[in-house]
Protein backbone atom coordinates (compact mmCIF):
# COMPACT_ATOMS: atom_id res chain seq x y z
CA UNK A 1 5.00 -13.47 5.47
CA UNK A 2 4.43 -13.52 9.13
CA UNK A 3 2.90 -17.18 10.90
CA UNK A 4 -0.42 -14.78 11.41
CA UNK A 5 -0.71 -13.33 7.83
CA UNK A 6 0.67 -17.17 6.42
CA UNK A 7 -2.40 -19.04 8.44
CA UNK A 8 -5.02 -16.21 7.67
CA UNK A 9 -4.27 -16.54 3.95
CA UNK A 10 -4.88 -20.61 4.17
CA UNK A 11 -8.07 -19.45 5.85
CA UNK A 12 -9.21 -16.98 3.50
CA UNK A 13 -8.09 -20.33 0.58
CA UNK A 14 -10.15 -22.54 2.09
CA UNK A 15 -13.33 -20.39 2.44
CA UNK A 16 -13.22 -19.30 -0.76
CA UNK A 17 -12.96 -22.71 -2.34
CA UNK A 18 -15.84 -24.02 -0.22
CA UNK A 19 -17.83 -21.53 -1.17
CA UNK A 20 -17.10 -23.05 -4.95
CA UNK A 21 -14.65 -22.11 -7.57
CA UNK A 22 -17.72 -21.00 -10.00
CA UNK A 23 -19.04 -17.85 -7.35
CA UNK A 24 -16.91 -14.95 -7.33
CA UNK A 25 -16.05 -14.25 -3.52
CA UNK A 26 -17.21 -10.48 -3.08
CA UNK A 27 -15.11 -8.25 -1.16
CA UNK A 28 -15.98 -6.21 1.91
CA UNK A 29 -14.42 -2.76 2.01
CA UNK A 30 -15.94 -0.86 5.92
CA UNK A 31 -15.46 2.69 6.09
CA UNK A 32 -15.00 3.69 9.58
CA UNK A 33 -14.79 7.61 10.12
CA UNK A 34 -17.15 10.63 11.24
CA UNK A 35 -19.87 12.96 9.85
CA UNK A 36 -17.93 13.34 6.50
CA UNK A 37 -17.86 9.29 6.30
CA UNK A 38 -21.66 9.37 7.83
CA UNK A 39 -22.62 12.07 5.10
CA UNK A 40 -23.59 14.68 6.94
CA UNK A 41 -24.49 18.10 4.68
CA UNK A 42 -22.68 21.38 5.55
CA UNK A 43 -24.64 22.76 8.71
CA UNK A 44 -26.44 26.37 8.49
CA UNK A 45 -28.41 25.29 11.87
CA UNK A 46 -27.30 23.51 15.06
CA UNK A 47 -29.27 20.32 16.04
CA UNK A 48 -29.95 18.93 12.91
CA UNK A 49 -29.70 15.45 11.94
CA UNK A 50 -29.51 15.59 8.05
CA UNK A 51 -27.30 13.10 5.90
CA UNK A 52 -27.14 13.12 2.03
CA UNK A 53 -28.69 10.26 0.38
CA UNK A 54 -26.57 7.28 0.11
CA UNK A 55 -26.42 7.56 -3.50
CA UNK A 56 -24.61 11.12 -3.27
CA UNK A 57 -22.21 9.75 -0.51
CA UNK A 58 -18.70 8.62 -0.93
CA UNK A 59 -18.65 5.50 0.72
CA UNK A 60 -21.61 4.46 -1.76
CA UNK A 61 -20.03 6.15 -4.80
CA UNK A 62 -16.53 4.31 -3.69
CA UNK A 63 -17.78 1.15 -3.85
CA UNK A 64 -19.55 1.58 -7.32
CA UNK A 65 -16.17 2.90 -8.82
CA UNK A 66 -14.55 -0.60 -6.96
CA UNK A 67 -17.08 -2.27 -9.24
CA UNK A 68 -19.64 -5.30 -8.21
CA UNK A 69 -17.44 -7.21 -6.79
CA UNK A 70 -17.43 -5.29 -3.37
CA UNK A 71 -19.89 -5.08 -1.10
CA UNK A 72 -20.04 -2.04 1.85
CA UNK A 73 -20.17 -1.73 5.28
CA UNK A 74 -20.60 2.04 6.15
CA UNK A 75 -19.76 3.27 10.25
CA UNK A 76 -19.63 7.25 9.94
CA UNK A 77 -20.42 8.92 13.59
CA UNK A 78 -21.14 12.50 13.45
CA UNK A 79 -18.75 13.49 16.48
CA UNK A 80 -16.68 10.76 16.66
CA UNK A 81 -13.00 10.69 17.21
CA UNK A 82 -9.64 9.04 17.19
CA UNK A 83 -8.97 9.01 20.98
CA UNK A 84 -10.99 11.50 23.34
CA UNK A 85 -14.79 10.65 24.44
CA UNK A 86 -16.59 13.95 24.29
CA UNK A 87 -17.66 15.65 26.96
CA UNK A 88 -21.09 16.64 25.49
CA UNK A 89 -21.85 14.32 22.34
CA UNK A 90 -20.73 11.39 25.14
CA UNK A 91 -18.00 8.63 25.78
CA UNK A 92 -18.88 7.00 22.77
CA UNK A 93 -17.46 9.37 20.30
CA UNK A 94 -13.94 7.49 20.99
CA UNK A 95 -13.06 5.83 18.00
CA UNK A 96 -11.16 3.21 19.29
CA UNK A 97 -14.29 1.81 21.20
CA UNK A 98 -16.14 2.28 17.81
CA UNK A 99 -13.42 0.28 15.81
CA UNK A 100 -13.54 -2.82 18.11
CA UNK A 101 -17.10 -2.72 18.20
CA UNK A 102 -17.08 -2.13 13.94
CA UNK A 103 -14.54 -5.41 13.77
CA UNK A 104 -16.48 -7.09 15.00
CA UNK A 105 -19.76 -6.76 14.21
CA UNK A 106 -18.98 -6.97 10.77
CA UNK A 107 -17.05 -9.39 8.39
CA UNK A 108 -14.76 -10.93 7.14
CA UNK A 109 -13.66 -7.46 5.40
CA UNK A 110 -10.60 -6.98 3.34
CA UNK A 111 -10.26 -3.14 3.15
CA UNK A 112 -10.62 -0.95 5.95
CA UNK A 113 -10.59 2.90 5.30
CA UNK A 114 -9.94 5.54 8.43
CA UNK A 115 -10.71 8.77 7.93
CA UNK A 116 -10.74 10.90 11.24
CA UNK A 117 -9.12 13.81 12.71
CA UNK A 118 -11.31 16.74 12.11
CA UNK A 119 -13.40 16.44 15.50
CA UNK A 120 -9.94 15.94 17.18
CA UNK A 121 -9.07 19.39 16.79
CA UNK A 122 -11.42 20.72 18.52
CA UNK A 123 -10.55 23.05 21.18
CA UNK A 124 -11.77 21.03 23.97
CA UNK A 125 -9.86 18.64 23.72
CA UNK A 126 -6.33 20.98 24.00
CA UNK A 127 -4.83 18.05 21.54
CA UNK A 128 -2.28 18.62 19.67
CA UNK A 129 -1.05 17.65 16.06
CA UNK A 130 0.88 14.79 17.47
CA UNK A 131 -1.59 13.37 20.25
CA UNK A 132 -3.96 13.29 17.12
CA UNK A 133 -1.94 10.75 15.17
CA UNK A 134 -1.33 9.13 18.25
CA UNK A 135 -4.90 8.51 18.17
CA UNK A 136 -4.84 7.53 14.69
CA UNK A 137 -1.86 4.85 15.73
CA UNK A 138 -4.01 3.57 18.23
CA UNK A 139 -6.72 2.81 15.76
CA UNK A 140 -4.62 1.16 13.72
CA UNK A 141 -2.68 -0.71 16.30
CA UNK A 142 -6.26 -2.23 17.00
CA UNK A 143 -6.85 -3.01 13.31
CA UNK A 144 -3.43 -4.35 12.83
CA UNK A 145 -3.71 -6.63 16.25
CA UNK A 146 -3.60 -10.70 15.48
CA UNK A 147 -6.90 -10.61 16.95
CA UNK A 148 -8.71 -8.31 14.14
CA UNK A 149 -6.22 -9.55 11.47
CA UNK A 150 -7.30 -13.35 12.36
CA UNK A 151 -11.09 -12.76 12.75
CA UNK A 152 -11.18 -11.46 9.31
CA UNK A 153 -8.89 -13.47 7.37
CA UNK A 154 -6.25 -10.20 7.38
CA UNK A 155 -7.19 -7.08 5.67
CA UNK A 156 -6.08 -3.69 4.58
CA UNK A 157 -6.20 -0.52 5.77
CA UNK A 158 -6.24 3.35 4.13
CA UNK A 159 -5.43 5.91 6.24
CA UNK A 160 -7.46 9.01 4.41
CA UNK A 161 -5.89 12.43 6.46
CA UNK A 162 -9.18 14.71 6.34
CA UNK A 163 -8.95 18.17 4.20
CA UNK A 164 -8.20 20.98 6.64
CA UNK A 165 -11.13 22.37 8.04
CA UNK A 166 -12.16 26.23 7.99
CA UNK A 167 -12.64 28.23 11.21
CA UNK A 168 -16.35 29.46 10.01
CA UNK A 169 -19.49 28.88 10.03
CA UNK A 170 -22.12 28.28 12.50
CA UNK A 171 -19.50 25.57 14.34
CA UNK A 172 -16.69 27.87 15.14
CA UNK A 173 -16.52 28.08 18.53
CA UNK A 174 -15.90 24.53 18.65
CA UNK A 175 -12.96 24.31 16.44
CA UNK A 176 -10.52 27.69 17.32
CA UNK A 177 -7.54 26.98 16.65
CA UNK A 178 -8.67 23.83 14.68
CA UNK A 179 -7.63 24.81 11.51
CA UNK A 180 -3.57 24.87 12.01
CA UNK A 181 -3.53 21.64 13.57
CA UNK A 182 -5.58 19.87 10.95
CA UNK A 183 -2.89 21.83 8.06
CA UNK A 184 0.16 19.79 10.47
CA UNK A 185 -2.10 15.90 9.96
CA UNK A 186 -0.98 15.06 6.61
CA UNK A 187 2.83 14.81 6.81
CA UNK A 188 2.37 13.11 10.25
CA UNK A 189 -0.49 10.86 8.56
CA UNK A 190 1.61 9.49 5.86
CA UNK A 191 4.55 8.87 8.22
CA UNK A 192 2.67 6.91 10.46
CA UNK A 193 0.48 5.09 7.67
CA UNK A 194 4.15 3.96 6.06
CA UNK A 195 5.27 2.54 9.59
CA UNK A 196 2.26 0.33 9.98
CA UNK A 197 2.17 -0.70 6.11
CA UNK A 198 -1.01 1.15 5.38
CA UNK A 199 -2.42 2.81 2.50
CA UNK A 200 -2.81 6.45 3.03
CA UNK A 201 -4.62 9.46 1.04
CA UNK A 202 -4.55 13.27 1.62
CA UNK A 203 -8.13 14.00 0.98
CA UNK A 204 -7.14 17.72 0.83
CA UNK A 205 -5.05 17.21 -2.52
CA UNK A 206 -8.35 16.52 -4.10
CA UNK A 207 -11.35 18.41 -2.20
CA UNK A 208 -11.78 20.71 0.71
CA UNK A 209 -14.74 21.43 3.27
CA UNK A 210 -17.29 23.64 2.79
CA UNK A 211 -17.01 27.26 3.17
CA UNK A 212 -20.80 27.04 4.75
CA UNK A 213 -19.69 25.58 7.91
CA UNK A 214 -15.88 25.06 7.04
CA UNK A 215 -16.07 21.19 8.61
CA UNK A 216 -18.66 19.27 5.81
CA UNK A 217 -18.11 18.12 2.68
CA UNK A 218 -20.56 19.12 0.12
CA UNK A 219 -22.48 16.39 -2.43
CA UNK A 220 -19.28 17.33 -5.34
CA UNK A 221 -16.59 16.99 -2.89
CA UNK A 222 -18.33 13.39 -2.21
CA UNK A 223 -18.14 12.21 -6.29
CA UNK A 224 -14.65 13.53 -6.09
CA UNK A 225 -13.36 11.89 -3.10
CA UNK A 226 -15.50 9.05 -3.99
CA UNK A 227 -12.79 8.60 -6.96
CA UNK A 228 -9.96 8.93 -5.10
CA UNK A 229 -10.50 6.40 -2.51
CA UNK A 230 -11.16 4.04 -5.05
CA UNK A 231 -7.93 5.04 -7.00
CA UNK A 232 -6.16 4.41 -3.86
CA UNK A 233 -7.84 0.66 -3.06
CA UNK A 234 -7.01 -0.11 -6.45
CA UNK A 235 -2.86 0.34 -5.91
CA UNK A 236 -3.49 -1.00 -2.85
């Protein structure tokens, strides 16, 4: 165990035993991400702000299949993501802003999930497969920094790759091209979540967007991802 890990865990000891050895210490779990982490429904109309009830979510349903010993700490941003600040939706959409910001706000936490890529692929930005996950390793170089792993007494992180998004809907002309850059993530995903000791999750072995905007998740593909995200905490 590194010195950082060894003196967060005597941290984490003697917080928990001052908080008395007869109150089970909840657990945080924040799930940092976009729209599909937000819960934004699949889009028929442009400009809406709709978002499925937090009971239909996956970030809610996730944390009930964790059991009562977690609590949650949801920060979804339609728009937002890895690396680029958008030129219309605005600077803030960089995630890496958003993830210092998220850290610390909020806490301690002991499981951080990342799920972001789809806005990356948009064909503003001219990114490619690559300069995504080097986006994504930025994120988690930030998570992964003394700094974050100190303030919260260290945590752990999922890397969930998003399913591959459709080039359809009433969205399209934001995302062409999108679609075979967000088929390369996964393989890339898992490589890099392996370097930095991560968790990771291919959300498209289990669910894929909506064919009504070909970005969204609908409420079923929450329950299902819901599941699978917990699945993976668990082995974590």
């Amino acid at each position: 165990m590194c010195a950082v890990a060894a003196k967060a865990k005597r941290q984490r000891h003697f917080t928990d035993n001052d908080r008395g050895s007869s109150v089970p210490v909840m657990k945080t779990l924040l799930t940092f991400g976009d729209s599909n982490t937000h819960g934004t429904p699949p889009m028929t109309t442009r400009g809406g702000n709709d978002r499925f009830a937090a009971e239909t979510r996956w970030p809610t349903l996730a944390r009930a299949a964790l059991g009562p010993g977690w609590a949650l700490v949801e920060e979804g941003l339609p728009g937002r993501t890895t690396r680029f600040p958008d030129a219309v939706m605005g600077d803030h959409m960089n995630g890496q802003t958003g993830l210092k910001i998220a850290l610390c706000s909020h806490g301690p936490i002991d499981m951080l999930t990342i799920m972001l890529g789809t806005n990356d692929v948009k064909t503003m930005f001219g990114a490619t497969p690559d300069m995504i996950t080097g986006g994504l390793a930025s994120l988690l170089a930030i998570a992964h920094s003394d700094e974050m792993q100190l303030r919260h007494n260290t945590f752990k992180t999922l890397v969930i790759c998003p399913p591959p998004m459709l080039e359809q809907g009433i969205i399209v002309d934001e995302f062409l091209g999108g679609r075979a850059k967000s088929l390369a993530l996964p393989p890339l995903y898992r490589a890099l979540a392996a370097h930095w000791r991560a968790g990771f999750l291919d959300a498209g072995d289990h669910i894929g967007v909506s064919p009504v905007d070909g970005v969204h998740l609908d409420a079923t593909a929450h329950g299902v991802l819901a599941q699978a995200v917990a699945a993976a905490i668990k082995a974590l």
